[in-house]
Protein backbone atom coordinates (compact mmCIF):
# COMPACT_ATOMS: atom_id res chain seq x y z
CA UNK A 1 0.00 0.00 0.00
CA UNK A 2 0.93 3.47 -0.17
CA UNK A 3 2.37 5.93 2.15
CA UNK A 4 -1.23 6.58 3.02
CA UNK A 5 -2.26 3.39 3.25
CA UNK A 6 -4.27 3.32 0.37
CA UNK A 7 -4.99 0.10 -1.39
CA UNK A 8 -3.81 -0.59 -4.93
CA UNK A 9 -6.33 -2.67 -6.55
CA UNK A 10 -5.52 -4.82 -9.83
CA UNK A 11 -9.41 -5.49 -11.33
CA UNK A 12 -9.56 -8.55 -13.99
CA UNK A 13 -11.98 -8.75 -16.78
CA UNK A 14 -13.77 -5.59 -17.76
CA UNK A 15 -17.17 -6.68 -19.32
CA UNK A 16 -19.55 -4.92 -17.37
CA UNK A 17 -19.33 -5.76 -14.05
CA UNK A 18 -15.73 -5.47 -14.05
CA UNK A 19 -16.21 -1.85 -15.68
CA UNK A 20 -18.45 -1.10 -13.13
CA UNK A 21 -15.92 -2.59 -10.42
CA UNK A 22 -13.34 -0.05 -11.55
CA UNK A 23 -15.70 3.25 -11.53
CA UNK A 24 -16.64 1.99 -8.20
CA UNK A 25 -13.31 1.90 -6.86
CA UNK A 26 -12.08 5.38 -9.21
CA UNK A 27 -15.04 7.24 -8.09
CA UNK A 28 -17.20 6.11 -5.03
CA UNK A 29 -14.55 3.88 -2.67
CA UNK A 30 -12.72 5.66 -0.30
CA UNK A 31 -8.95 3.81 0.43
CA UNK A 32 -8.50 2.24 -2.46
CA UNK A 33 -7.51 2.76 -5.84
CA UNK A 34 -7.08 1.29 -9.60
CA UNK A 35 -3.49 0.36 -9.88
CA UNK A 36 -4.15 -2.34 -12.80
CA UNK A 37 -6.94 -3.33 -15.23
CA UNK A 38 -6.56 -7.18 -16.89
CA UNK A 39 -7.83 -7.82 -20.18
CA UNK A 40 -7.54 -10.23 -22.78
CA UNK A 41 -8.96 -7.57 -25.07
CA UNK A 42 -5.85 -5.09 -25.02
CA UNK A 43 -7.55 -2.16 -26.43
CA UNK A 44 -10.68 -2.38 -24.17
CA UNK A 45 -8.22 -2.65 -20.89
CA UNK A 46 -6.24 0.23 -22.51
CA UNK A 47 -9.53 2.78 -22.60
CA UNK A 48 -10.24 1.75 -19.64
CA UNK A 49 -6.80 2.88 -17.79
CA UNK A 50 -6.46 5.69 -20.24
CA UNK A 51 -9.43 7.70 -17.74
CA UNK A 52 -7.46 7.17 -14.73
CA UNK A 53 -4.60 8.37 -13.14
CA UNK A 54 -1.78 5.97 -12.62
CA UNK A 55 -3.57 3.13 -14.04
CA UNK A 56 -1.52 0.56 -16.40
CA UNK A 57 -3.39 -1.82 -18.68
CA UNK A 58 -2.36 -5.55 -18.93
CA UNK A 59 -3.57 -8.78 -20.86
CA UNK A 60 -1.84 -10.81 -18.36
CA UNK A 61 -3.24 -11.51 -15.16
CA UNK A 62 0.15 -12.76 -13.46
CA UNK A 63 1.81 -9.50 -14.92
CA UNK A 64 -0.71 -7.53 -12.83
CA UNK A 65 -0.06 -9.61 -10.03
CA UNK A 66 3.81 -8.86 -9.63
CA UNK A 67 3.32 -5.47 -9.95
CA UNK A 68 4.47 -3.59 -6.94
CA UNK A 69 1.66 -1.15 -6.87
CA UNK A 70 -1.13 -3.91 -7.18
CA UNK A 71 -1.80 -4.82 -2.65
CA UNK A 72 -5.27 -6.73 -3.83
CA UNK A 73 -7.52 -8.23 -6.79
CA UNK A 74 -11.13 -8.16 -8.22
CA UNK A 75 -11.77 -11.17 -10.12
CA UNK A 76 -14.45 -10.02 -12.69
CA UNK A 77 -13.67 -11.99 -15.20
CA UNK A 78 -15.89 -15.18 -16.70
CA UNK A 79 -15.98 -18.05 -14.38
CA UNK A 80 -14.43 -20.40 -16.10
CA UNK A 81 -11.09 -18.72 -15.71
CA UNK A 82 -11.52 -17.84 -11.99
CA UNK A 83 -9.65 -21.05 -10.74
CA UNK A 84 -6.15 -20.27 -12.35
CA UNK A 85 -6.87 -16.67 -11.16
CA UNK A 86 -7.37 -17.39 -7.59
CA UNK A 87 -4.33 -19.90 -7.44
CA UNK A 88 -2.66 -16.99 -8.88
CA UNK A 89 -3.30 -14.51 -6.25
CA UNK A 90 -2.37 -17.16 -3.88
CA UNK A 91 1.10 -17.68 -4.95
CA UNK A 92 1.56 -13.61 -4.87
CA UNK A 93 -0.40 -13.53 -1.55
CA UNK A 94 -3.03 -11.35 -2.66
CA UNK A 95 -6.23 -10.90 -0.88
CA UNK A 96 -9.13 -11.22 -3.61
CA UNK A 97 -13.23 -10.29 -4.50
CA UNK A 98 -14.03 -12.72 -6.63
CA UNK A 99 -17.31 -12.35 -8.10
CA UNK A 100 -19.72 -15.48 -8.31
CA UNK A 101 -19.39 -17.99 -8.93
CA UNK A 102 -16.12 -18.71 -6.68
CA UNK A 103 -15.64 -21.32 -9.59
CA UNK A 104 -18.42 -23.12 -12.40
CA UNK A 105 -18.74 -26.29 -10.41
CA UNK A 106 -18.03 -27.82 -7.08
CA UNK A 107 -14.22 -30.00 -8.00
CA UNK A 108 -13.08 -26.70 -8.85
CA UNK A 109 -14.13 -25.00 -5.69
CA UNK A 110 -12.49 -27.81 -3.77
CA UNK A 111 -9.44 -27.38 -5.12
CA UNK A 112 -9.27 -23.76 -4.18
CA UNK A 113 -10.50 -24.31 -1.08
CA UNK A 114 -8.02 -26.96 -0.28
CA UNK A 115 -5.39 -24.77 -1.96
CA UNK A 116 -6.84 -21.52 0.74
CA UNK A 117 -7.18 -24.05 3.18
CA UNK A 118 -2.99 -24.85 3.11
CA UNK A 119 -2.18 -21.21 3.26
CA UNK A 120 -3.82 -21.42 6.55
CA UNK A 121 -5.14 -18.09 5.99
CA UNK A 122 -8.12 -16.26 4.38
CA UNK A 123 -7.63 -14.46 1.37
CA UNK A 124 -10.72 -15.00 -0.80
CA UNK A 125 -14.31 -13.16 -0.10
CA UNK A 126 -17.11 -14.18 -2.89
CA UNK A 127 -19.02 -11.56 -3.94
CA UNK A 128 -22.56 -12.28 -2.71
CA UNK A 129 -23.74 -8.63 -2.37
CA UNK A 130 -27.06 -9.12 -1.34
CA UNK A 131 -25.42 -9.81 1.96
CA UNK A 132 -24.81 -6.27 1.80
CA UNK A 133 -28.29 -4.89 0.71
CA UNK A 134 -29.91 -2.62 3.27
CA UNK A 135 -33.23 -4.51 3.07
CA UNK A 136 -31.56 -8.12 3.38
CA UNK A 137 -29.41 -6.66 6.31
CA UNK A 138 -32.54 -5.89 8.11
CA UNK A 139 -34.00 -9.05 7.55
CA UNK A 140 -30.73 -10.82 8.58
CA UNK A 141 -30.92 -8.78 12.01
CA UNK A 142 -34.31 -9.06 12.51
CA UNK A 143 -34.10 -13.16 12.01
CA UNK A 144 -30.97 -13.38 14.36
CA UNK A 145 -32.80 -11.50 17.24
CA UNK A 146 -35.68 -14.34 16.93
CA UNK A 147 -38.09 -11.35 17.80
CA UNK A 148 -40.60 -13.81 15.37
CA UNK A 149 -39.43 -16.19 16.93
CA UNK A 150 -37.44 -19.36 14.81
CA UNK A 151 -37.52 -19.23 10.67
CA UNK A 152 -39.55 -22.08 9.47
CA UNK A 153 -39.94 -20.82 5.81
CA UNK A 154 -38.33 -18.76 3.13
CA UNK A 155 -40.75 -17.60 -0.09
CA UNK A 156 -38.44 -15.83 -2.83
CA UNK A 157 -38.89 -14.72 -6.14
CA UNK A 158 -36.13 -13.90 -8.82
CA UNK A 159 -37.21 -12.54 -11.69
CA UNK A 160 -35.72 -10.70 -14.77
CA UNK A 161 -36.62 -8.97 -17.81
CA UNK A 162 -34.77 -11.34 -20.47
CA UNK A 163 -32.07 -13.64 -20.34
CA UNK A 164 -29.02 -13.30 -22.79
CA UNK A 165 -28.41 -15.19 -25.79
CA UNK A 166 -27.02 -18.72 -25.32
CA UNK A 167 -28.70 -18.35 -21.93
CA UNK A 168 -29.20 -21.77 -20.94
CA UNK A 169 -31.80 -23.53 -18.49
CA UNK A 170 -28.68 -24.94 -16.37
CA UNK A 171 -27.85 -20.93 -16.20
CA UNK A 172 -31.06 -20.68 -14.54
CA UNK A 173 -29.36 -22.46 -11.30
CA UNK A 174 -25.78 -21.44 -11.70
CA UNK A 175 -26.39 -18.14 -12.58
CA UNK A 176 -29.18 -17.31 -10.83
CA UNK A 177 -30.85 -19.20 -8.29
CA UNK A 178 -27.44 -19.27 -6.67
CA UNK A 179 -27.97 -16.10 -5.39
CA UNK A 180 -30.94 -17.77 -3.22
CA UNK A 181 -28.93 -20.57 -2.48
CA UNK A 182 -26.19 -18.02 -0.66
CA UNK A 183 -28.85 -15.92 0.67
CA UNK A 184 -30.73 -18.77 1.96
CA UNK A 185 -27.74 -20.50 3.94
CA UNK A 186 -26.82 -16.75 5.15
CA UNK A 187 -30.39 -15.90 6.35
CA UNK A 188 -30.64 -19.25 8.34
CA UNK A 189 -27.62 -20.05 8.86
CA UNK A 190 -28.35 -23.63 7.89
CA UNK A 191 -27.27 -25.79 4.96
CA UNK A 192 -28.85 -26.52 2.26
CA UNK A 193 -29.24 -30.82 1.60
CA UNK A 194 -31.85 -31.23 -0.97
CA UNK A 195 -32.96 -29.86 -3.83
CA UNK A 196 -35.96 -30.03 -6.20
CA UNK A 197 -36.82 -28.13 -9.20
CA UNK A 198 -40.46 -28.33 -10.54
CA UNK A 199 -42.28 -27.02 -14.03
CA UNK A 200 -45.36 -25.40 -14.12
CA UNK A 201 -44.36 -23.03 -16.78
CA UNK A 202 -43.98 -23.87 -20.53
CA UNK A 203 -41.90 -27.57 -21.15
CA UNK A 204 -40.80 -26.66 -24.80
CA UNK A 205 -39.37 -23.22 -23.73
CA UNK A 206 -40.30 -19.65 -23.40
CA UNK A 207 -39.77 -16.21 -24.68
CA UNK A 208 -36.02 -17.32 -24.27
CA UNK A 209 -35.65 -20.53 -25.39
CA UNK A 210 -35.81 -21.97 -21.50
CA UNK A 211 -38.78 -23.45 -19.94
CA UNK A 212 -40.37 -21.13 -17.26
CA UNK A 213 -41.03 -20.49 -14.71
CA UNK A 214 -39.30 -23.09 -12.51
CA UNK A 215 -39.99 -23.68 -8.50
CA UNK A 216 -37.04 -24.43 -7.10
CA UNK A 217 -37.06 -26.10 -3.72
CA UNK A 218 -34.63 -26.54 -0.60
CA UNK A 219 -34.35 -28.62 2.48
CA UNK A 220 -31.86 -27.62 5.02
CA UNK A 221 -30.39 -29.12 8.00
CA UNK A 222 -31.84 -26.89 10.60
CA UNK A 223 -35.70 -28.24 8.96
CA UNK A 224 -36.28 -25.21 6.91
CA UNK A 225 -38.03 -25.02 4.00
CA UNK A 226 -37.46 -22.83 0.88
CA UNK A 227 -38.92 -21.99 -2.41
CA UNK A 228 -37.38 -20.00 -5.21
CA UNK A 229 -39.73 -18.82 -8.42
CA UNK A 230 -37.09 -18.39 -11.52
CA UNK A 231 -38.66 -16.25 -14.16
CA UNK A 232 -35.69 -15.12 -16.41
CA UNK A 233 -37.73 -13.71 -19.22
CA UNK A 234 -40.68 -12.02 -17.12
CA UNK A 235 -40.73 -9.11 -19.88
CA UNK A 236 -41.49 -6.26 -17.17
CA UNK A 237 -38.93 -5.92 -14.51
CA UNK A 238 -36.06 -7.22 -12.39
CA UNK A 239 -37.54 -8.27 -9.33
CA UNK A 240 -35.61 -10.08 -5.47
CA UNK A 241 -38.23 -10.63 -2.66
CA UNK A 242 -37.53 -12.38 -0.02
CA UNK A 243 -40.72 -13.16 2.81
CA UNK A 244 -39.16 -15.25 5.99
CA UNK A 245 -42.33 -17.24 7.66
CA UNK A 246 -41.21 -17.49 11.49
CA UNK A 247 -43.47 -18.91 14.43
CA UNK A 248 -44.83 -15.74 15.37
CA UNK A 249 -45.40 -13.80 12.28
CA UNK A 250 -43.34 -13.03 8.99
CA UNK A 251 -40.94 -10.39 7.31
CA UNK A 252 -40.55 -9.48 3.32
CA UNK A 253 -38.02 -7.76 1.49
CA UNK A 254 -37.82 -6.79 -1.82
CA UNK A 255 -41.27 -4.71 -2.53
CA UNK A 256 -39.58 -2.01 -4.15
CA UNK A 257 -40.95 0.99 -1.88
CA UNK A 258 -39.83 4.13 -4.24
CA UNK A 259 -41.52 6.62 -5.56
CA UNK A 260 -45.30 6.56 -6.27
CA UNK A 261 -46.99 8.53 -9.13
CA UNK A 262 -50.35 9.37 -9.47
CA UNK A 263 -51.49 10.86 -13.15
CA UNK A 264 -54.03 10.86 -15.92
CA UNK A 265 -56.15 8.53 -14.40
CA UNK A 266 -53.39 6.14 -12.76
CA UNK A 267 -51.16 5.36 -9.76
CA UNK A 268 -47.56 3.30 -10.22
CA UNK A 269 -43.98 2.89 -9.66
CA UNK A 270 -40.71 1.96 -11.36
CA UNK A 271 -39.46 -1.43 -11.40
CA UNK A 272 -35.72 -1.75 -12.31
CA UNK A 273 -34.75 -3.15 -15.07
CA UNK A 274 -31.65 -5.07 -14.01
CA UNK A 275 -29.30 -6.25 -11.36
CA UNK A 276 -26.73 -3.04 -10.88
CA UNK A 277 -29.22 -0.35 -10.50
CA UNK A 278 -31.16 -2.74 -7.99
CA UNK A 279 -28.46 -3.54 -6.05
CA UNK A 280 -25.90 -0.59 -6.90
CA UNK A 281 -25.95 0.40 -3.10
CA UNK A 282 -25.19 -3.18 -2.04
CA UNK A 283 -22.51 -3.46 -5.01
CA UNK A 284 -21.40 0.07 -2.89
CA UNK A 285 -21.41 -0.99 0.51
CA UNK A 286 -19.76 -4.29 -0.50
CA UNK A 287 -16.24 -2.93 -2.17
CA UNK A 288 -15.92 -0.61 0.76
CA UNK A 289 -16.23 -3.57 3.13
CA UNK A 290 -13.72 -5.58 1.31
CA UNK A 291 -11.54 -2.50 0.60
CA UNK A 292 -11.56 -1.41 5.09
CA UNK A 293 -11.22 -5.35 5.65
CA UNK A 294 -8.38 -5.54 3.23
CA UNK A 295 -6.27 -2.19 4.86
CA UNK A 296 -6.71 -3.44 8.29
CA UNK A 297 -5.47 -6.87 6.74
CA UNK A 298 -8.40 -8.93 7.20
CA UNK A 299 -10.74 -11.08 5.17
CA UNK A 300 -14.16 -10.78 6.22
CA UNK A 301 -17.83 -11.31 4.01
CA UNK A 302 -18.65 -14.76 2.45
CA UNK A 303 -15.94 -17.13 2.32
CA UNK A 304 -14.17 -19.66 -0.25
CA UNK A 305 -16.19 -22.39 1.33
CA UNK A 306 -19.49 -20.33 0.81
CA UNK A 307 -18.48 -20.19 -2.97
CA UNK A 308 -18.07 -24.09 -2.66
CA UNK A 309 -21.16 -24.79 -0.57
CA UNK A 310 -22.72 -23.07 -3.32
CA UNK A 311 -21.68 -25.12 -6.10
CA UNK A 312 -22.36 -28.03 -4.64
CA UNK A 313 -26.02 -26.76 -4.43
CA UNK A 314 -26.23 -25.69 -7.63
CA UNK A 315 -24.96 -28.83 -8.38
CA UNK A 316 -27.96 -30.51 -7.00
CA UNK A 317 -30.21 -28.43 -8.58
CA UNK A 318 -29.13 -29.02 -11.80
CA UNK A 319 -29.31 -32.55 -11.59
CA UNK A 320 -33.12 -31.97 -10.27
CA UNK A 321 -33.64 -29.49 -12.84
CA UNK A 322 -32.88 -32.30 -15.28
CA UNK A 323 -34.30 -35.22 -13.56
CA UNK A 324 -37.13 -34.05 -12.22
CA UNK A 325 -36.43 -35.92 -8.58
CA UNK A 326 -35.19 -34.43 -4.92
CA UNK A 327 -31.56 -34.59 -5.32
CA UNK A 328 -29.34 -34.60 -2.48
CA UNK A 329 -26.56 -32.07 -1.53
CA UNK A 330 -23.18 -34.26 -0.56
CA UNK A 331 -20.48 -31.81 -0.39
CA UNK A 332 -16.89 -32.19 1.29
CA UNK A 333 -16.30 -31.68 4.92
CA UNK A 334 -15.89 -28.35 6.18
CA UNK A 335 -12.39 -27.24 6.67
CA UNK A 336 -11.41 -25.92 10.06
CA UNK A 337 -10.23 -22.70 8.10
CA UNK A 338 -14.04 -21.92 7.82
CA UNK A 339 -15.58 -23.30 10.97
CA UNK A 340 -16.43 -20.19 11.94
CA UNK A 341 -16.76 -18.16 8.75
């Protein structure tokens, strides 16, 4: 770090979330700055460091690595790529966000938790952010001060407008209804050991080209119960509830209280239309915790094995999705590392 202790940050892959990583961290995070943007597409990295000051462009993640002003990393780059990444950081002793997934699939995730687990030492925090949404926060307090008493339930909804091209029904889990899966083993602090996907939407495949919507079911170890309705091609709006049924009443998140209009005849809000504007505060307050963390040379947030717990779900679920049985989570044991992450 600098003189001043600020933290020089090295962010790989700049499609869009890794674009918006680095405004984030140029504009908005205090302590930290770009040092390095990674790239496989040279000229996009070069823009990129072109708008800010002391910035150097790189195709090679190692390169950016070595460098002595890079302290930390952001892994934005595609998943498949986030296992050599990681191991990277770990030789150079890097502390790393990694967006999700921490890898594609759970013998991946092993590895780097095994690989974390020898350093004896945290350096990895996935980037769940709703675990830094205001709303979920409250919910998350409200659920550890059992003022309603023990969760029994969780209802959620994930919804979005449209789903890419080459956007794939498998997607639907990994991509998607792993956010639930995190949320859900956050929220109760239970894990999840079955899972069951069921069809009431359209078999041969909707608006894009996946059949929805799917119900997507867990069973955890504490006895909980949650559902999940998928709906990547709604057509009207990004939408994350979340309603926690407890023994003595229940809590929802995710109504979207803004604004209300009332004009020509008709009242109504504004639903966002994707993921960073409706959880840009969360994307916010999630960098800054990493970034404090980081300078007082901690790892805090989800964990490696949260990233692994989660593919192992998602896992699951894809075999249900396919199947159309209960399929039962079997991951690895928990490494004392993360006993009490």
């Amino acid at each position: 770090m600098s003189e001043h202790g600020t933290l020089g940050v090295a962010v790989i892959g700049t499609g869009r979330m890794g674009a918006d990583h680095v405004r984030r961290l140029d504009r908005i995070t205090s302590g930290a700055r770009v040092s390095a943007v990674v790239d496989i597409d040279a000229e996009r990295a070069g823009r990129l460091a072109a708008g800010i000051d002391g910035c150097t462009a790189y195709t090679d993640p190692s390169a950016a690595m070595a460098a002595a002003d890079v302290d930390a990393v952001v892994i934005a780059s595609p998943g498949p790529v986030h296992e050599e990444q990681l191991l990277l950081a770990f030789e150079h002793d890097l502390p790393v966000l990694c967006e999700k997934p921490l890898t594609p699939d759970a013998a991946s995730a092993l590895r780097v938790l095994e690989a974390e687990s020898k350093l004896g030492r945290r350096l990895v925090q996935v980037g769940f952010m709703r675990r830094y949404d205001a709303e979920f926060l409250r919910l998350k307090a409200l659920l550890d001060a059992r003022e309603l008493g023990r969760a029994m339930m969780l209802h959620c909804t994930h919804r979005n407008v449209s789903s890419p091209p080459g956007f794939t029904e498998q997607m639907m889990i990994n991509d998607s209804v792993v956010h639930e899966i995190d949320t859900s083993r956050w929220l109760l602090e239970q894990e999840i050991t079955a899972v069951t996907v069921l069809r009431p939407g359209r078999p041969g495949g909707g608006a894009g080209g996946v059949g929805e919507p799917q119900l997507v079911l867990f069973e955890t170890d504490g006895g909980a119960v949650v559902d999940v309705e998928i709906y990547v091609n709604c057509g009207f709006g990004y939408q994350v509830r979340c309603e926690a049924v407890c023994e003595s009443g229940t809590a929802r998140v995710g109504d979207g209280h803004s604004m209300v209009t009332n004009a020509a005849g008709r009242w109504g809000g504004e639903i966002a239309q994707d993921y960073v504007v409706r959880f840009e505060d969360a994307y916010d307050r999630e960098v800054q915790h990493w970034v404090d963390a980081t300078r007082r040379g901690t790892v805090e947030g989800p964990s490696a094995w949260d990233g692994y717990a989660a593919a192992a779900a998602c896992e699951a679920g894809v075999l249900a999705q396919a199947s159309g049985r209960r399929v039962q989570v079997e991951p690895a044991e928990r490494p004392a590392l993360y006993r009490d992450a």
